[in-house]
Protein backbone atom coordinates (compact mmCIF):
# COMPACT_ATOMS: atom_id res chain seq x y z
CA UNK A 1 -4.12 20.98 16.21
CA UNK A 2 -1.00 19.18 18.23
CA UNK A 3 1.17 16.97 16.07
CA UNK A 4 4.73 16.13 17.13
CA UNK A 5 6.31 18.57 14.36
CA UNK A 6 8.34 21.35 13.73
CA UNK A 7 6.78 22.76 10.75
CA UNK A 8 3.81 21.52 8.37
CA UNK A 9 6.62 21.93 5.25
CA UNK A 10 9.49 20.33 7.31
CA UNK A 11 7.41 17.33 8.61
CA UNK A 12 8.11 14.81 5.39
CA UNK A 13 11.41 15.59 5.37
CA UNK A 14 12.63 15.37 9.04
CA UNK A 15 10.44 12.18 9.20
CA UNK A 16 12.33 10.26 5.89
CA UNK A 17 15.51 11.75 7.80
CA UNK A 18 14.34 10.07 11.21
CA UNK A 19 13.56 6.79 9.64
CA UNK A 20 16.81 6.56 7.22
CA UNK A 21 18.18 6.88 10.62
CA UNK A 22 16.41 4.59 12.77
CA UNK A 23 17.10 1.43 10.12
CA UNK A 24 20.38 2.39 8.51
CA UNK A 25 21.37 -1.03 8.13
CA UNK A 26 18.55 -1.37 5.63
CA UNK A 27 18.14 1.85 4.14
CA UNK A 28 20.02 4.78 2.80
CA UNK A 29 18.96 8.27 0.97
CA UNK A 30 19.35 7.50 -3.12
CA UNK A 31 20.88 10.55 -5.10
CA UNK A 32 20.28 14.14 -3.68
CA UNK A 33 18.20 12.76 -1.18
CA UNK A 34 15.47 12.24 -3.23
CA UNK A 35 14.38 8.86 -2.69
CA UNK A 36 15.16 5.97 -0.05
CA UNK A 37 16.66 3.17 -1.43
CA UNK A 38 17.65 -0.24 0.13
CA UNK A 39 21.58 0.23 1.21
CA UNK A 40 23.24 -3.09 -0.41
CA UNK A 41 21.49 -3.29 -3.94
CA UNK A 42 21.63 -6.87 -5.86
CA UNK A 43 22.62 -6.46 -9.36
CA UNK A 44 21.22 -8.93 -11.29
CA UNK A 45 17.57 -8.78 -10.37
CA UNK A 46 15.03 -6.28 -11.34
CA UNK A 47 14.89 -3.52 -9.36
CA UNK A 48 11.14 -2.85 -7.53
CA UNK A 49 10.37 1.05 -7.21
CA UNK A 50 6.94 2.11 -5.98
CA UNK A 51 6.06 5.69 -4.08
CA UNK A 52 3.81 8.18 -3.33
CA UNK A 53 2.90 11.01 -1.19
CA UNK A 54 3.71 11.21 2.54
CA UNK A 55 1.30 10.45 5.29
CA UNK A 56 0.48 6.55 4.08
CA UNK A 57 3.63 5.62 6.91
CA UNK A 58 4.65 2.84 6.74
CA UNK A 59 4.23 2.42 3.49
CA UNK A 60 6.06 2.80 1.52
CA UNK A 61 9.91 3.63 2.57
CA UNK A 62 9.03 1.19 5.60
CA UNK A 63 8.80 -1.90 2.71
CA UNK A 64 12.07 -0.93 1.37
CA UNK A 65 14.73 -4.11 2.10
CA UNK A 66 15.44 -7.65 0.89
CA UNK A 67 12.26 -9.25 -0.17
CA UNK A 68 10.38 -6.27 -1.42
CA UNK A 69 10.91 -3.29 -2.58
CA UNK A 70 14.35 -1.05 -3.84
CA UNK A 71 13.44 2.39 -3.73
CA UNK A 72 10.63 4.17 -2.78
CA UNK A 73 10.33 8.02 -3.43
CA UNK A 74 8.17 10.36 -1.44
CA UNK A 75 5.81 13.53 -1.90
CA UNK A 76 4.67 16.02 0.50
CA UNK A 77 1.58 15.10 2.13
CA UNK A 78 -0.80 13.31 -0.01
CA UNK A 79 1.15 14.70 -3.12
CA UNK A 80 2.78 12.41 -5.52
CA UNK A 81 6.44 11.77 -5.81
CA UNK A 82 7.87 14.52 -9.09
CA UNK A 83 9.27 12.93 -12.28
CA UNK A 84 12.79 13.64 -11.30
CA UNK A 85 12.71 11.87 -8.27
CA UNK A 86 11.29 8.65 -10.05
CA UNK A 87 13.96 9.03 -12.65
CA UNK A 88 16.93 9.43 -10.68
CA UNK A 89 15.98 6.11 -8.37
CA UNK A 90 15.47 4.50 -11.63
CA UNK A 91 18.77 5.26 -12.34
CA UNK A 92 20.31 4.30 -9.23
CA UNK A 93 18.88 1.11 -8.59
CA UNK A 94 18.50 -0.25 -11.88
CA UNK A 95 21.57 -3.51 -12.50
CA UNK A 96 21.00 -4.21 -15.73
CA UNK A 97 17.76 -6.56 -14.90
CA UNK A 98 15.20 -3.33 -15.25
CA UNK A 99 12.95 -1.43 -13.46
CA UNK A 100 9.57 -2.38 -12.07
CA UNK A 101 7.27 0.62 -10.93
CA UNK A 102 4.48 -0.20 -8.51
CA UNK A 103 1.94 2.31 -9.11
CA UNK A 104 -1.09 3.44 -7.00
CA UNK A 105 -4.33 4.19 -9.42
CA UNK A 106 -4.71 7.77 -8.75
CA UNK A 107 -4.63 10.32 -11.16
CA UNK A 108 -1.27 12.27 -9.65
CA UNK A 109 1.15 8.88 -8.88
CA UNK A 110 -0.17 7.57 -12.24
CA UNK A 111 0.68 10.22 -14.61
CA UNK A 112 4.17 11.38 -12.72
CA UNK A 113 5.64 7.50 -12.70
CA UNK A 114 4.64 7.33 -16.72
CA UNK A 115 6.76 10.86 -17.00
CA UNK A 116 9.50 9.25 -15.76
CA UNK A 117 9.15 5.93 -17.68
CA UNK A 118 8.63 7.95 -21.21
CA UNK A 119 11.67 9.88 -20.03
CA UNK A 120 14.50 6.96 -19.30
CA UNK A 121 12.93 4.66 -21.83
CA UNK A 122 15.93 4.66 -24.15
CA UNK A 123 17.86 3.80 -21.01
CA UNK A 124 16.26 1.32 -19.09
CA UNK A 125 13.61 -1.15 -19.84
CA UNK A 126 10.60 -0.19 -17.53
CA UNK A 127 7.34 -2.15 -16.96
CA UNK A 128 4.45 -0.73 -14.82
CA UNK A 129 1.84 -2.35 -12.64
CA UNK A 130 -0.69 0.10 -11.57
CA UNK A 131 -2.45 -1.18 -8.35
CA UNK A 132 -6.20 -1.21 -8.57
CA UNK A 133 -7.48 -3.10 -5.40
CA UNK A 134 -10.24 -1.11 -4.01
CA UNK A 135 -14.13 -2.06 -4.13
CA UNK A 136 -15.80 -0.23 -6.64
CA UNK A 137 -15.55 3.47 -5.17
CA UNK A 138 -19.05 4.79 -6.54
CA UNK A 139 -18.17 7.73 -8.82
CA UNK A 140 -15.06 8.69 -7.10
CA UNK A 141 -13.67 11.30 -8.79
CA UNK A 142 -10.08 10.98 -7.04
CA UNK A 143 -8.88 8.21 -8.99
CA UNK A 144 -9.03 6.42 -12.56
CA UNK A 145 -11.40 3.92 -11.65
CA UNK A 146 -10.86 1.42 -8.61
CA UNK A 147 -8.25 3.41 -6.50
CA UNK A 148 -4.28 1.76 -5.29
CA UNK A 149 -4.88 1.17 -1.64
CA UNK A 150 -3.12 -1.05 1.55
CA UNK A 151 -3.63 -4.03 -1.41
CA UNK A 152 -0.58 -2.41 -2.84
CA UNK A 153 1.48 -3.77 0.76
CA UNK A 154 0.30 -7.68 -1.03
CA UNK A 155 1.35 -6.58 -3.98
CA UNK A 156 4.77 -5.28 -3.50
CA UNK A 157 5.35 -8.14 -0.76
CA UNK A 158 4.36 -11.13 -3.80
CA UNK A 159 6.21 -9.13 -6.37
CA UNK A 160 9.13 -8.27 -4.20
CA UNK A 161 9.91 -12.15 -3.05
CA UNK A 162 9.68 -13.25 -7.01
CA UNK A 163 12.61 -10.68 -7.94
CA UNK A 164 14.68 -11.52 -4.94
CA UNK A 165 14.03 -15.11 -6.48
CA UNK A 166 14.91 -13.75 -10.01
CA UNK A 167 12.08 -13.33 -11.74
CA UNK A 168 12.47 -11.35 -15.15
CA UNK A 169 10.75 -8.16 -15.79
CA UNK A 170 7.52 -9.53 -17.86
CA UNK A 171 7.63 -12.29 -15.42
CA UNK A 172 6.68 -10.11 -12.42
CA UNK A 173 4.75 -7.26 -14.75
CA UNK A 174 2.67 -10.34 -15.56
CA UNK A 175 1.80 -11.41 -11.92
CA UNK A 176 1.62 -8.00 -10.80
CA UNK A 177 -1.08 -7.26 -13.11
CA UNK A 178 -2.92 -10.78 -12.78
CA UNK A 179 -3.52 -10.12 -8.52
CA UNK A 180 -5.05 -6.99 -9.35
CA UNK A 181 -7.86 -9.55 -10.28
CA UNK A 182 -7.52 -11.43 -7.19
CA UNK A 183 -6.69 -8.59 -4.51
CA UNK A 184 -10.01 -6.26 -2.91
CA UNK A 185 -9.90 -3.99 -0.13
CA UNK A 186 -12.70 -1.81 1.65
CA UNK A 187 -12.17 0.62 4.00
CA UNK A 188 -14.16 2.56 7.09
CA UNK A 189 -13.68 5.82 8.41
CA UNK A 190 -15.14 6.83 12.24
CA UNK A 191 -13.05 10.76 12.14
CA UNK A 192 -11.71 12.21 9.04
CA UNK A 193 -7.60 12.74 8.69
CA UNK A 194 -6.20 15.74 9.65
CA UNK A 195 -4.10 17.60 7.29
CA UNK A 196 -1.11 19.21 8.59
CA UNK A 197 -0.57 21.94 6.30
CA UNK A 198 -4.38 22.51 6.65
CA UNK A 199 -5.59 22.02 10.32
CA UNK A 200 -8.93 20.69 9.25
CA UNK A 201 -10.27 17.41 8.97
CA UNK A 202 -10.71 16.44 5.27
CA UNK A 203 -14.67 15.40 6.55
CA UNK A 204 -16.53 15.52 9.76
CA UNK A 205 -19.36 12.98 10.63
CA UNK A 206 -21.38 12.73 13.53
CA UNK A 207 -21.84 11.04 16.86
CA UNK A 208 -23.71 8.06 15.04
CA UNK A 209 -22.33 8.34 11.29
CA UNK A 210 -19.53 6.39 9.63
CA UNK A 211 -18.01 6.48 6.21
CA UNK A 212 -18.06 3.55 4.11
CA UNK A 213 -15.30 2.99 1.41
CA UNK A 214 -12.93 6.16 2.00
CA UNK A 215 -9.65 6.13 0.49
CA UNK A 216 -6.39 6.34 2.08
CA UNK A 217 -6.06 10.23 0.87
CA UNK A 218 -8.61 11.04 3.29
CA UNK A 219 -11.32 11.27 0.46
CA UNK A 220 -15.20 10.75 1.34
CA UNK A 221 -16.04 7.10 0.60
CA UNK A 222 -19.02 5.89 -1.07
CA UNK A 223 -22.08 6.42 1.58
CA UNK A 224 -22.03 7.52 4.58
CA UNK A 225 -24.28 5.38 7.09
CA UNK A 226 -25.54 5.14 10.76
CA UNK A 227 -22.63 3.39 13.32
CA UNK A 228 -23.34 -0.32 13.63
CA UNK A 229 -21.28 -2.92 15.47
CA UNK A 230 -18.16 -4.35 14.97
CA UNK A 231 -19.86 -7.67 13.57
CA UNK A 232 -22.45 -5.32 11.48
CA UNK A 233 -19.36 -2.88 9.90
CA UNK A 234 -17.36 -6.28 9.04
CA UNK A 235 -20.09 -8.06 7.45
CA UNK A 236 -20.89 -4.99 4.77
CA UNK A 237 -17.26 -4.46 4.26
CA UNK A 238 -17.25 -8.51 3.29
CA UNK A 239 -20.11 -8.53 1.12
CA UNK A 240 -18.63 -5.82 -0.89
CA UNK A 241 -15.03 -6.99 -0.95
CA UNK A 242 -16.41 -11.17 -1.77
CA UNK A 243 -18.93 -10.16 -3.93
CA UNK A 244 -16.17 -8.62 -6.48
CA UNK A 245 -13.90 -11.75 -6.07
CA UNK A 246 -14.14 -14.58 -8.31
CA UNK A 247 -13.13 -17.79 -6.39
CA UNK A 248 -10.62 -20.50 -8.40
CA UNK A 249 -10.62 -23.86 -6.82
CA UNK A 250 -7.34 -23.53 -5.93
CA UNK A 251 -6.70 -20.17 -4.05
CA UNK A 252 -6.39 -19.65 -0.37
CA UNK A 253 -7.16 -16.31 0.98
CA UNK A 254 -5.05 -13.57 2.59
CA UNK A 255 -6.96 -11.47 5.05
CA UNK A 256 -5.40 -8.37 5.78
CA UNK A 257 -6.73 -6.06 8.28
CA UNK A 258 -5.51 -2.74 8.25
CA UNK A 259 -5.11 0.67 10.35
CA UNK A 260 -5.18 3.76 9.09
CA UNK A 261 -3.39 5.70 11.53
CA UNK A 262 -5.75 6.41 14.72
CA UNK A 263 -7.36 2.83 15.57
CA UNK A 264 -5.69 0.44 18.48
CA UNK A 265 -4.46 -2.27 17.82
CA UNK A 266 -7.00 -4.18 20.19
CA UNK A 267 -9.70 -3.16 17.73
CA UNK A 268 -8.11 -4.02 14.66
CA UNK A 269 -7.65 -7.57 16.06
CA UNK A 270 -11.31 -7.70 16.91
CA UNK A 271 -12.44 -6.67 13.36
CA UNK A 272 -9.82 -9.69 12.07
CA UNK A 273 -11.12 -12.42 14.55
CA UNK A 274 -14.97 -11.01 13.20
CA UNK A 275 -13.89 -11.45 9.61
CA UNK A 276 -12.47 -15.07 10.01
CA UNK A 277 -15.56 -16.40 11.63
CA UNK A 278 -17.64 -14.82 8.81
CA UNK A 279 -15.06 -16.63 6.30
CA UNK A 280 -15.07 -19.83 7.59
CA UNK A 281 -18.75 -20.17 7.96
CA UNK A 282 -19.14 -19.28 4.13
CA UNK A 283 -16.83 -22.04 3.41
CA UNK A 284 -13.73 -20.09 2.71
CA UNK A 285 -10.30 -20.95 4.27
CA UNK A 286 -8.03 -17.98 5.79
CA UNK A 287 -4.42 -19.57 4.43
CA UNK A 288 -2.29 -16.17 6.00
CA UNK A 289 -3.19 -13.64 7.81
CA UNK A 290 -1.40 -9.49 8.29
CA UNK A 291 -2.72 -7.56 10.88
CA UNK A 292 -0.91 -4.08 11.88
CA UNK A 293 -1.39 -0.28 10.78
CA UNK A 294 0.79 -0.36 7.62
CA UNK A 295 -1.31 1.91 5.04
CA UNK A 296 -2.42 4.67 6.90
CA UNK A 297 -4.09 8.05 6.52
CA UNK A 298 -2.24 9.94 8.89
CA UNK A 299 -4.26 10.05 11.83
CA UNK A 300 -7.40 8.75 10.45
CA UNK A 301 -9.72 6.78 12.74
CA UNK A 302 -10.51 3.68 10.69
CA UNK A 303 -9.35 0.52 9.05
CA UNK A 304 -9.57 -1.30 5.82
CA UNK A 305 -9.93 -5.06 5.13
CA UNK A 306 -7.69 -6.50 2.57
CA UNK A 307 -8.75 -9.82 0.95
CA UNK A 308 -6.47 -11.92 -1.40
CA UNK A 309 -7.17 -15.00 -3.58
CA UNK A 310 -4.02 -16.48 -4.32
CA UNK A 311 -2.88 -20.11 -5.12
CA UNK A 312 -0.30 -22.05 -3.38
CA UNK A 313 2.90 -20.28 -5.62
CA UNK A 314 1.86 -16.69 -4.33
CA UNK A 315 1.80 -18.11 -0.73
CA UNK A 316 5.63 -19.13 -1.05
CA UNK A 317 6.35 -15.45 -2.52
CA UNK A 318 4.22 -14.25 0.94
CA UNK A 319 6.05 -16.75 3.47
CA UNK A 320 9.48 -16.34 1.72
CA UNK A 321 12.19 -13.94 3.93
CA UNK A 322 11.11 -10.20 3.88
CA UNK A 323 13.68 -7.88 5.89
CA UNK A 324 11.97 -3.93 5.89
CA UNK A 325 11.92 -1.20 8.47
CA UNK A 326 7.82 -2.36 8.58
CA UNK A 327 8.10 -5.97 7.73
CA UNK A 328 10.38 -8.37 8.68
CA UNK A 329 9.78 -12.27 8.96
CA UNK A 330 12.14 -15.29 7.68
CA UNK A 331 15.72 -16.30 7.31
């Protein structure tokens, strides 16, 4: 295996180092270096925390700026933040307003963000949105349910704009859990993600074979099925993702395409143009669109398709200024 490293158990922490660097006008290391935190905090609004374990690059220290998120702490690869490094960017970021955590729904992230909550609860007020945008994973047993995946960039981007706009705390808990309605994403896999620590691919598939519905942890999805084209691939991925949506007269959508480490960007605007077409001729109008590798898997061949109801308030909280290592658009 040849990965631009040092060592497997230096490669998180050289790479936060690298990227603290790289945007220090946005971004600084929170206490003890255990979390990245936006460098000018607001007091007065409620500070956004979200995290997980390394290898999802950019997200999530690259949405950490004006517009979205505060502090974001990271694991080792595919391992979820600790306790004490959720707690001590609680305390440093929270101004009085409270905290908001932004949880992925896997078993790990969900049960070390409550360990922190329980813990500073006579401190701070916390609130928790647990991100559950996947398709129906089959019987996955990596997750409580539907699993936190590159819906969680909509989510933090929507719920990040409100508190720069001063939301309260129930305010945002209470959008935050209402787009977890509105919010599905599918993903494909063509080559299995290669762990560092490891060496191995987490899954191998054949010549002609394809997995539908992995997650971004490099987990088997839910069937794996002969290659197909572009149009074919996009057109199962929709009919999954639609057929979970329920459509309010008036919501827009957000199509998201999404790399997960390994596909060009020529391919991922292929797969978008596909989708749109397919959209438009069942009637339904593409409001915004986000196409980029944001939520990756390492170096996972493969992309997921993100697809957002959301009515004409959530579209100002998508449009409004965002200024992060990863996104950046606006005043």
């Amino acid at each position: 295996m040849k990965k631009f490293m040092n060592r497997a158990e230096t490669l998180v922490t050289e790479s936060l180092a690298g990227l603290v660097a790289a945007h220090e006008r946005l971004v600084t290391f929170g206490a003890d270096g255990k979390f990245v935190r936006r460098r000018s905090l607001r007091p007065g609004k409620v500070s956004l925390i979200s995290g997980g374990g390394a290898g999802h690059e950019p997200m999530h220290v690259g949405f950490v700026g004006r517009g979205m998120l505060d502090a974001a702490c990271t694991g080792h690869v595919f391992t979820s933040p600790t306790p004490d490094q959720i707690i001590a960017a609680i305390r440093e970021t929270d101004g009085g307003e409270g905290c908001l955590l932004i949880v992925k729904n896997y078993d790990g992230d969900v049960m070390n963000f409550e360990m922190a909550s329980e813990f500073v609860a006579a401190e701070h007020r916390i609130a928790t949105v647990v991100v559950r945008d996947d398709v129906d994973p089959g019987g996955s047993k990596r997750s409580q349910g539907r699993r936190g995946v590159a819906g969680t960039l909509v989510v933090e981007k929507l719920l990040g704009a409100a508190a720069e706009a001063g939301w309260r705390l129930d305010e945002l808990s209470a959008l935050g859990e209402s787009l977890n309605g509105r919010i599905r994403t599918m993903g494909v896999s063509l080559r299995g993600v290669t762990v560092p620590d490891t060496e191995r691919e987490t899954f191998v598939l054949a010549e002609d074979e394809m997995e539908i519905g992995v997650g971004i942890h490099g987990e088997p999805g839910r069937a794996r099925v002969k290659f197909a084209t572009a149009d074919e691939i996009v057109e199962t991925m929709l009919e999954a993702i639609l057929g979970e949506l329920v459509s309010e007269r008036d919501e827009k959508l957000l199509m998201f395409i999404n790399g997960y480490g390994g596909t060009p960007a020529s391919e991922l605007y292929l797969v978008y143009n596909t989708a749109k077409a397919q959209c438009e001729r069942l009637g339904l109008t593409i409001a915004r669109s986000l196409v980029g590798t944001y939520v990756t898997s390492l170096d996972m061949a493969g992309l997921s398709i993100t697809v957002a109801r959301l009515a004409d308030r959530e579209l100002s909280l998508w449009d409004a200024p965002v200024d992060t290592a990863a996104l950046r658009w606006g005043d």
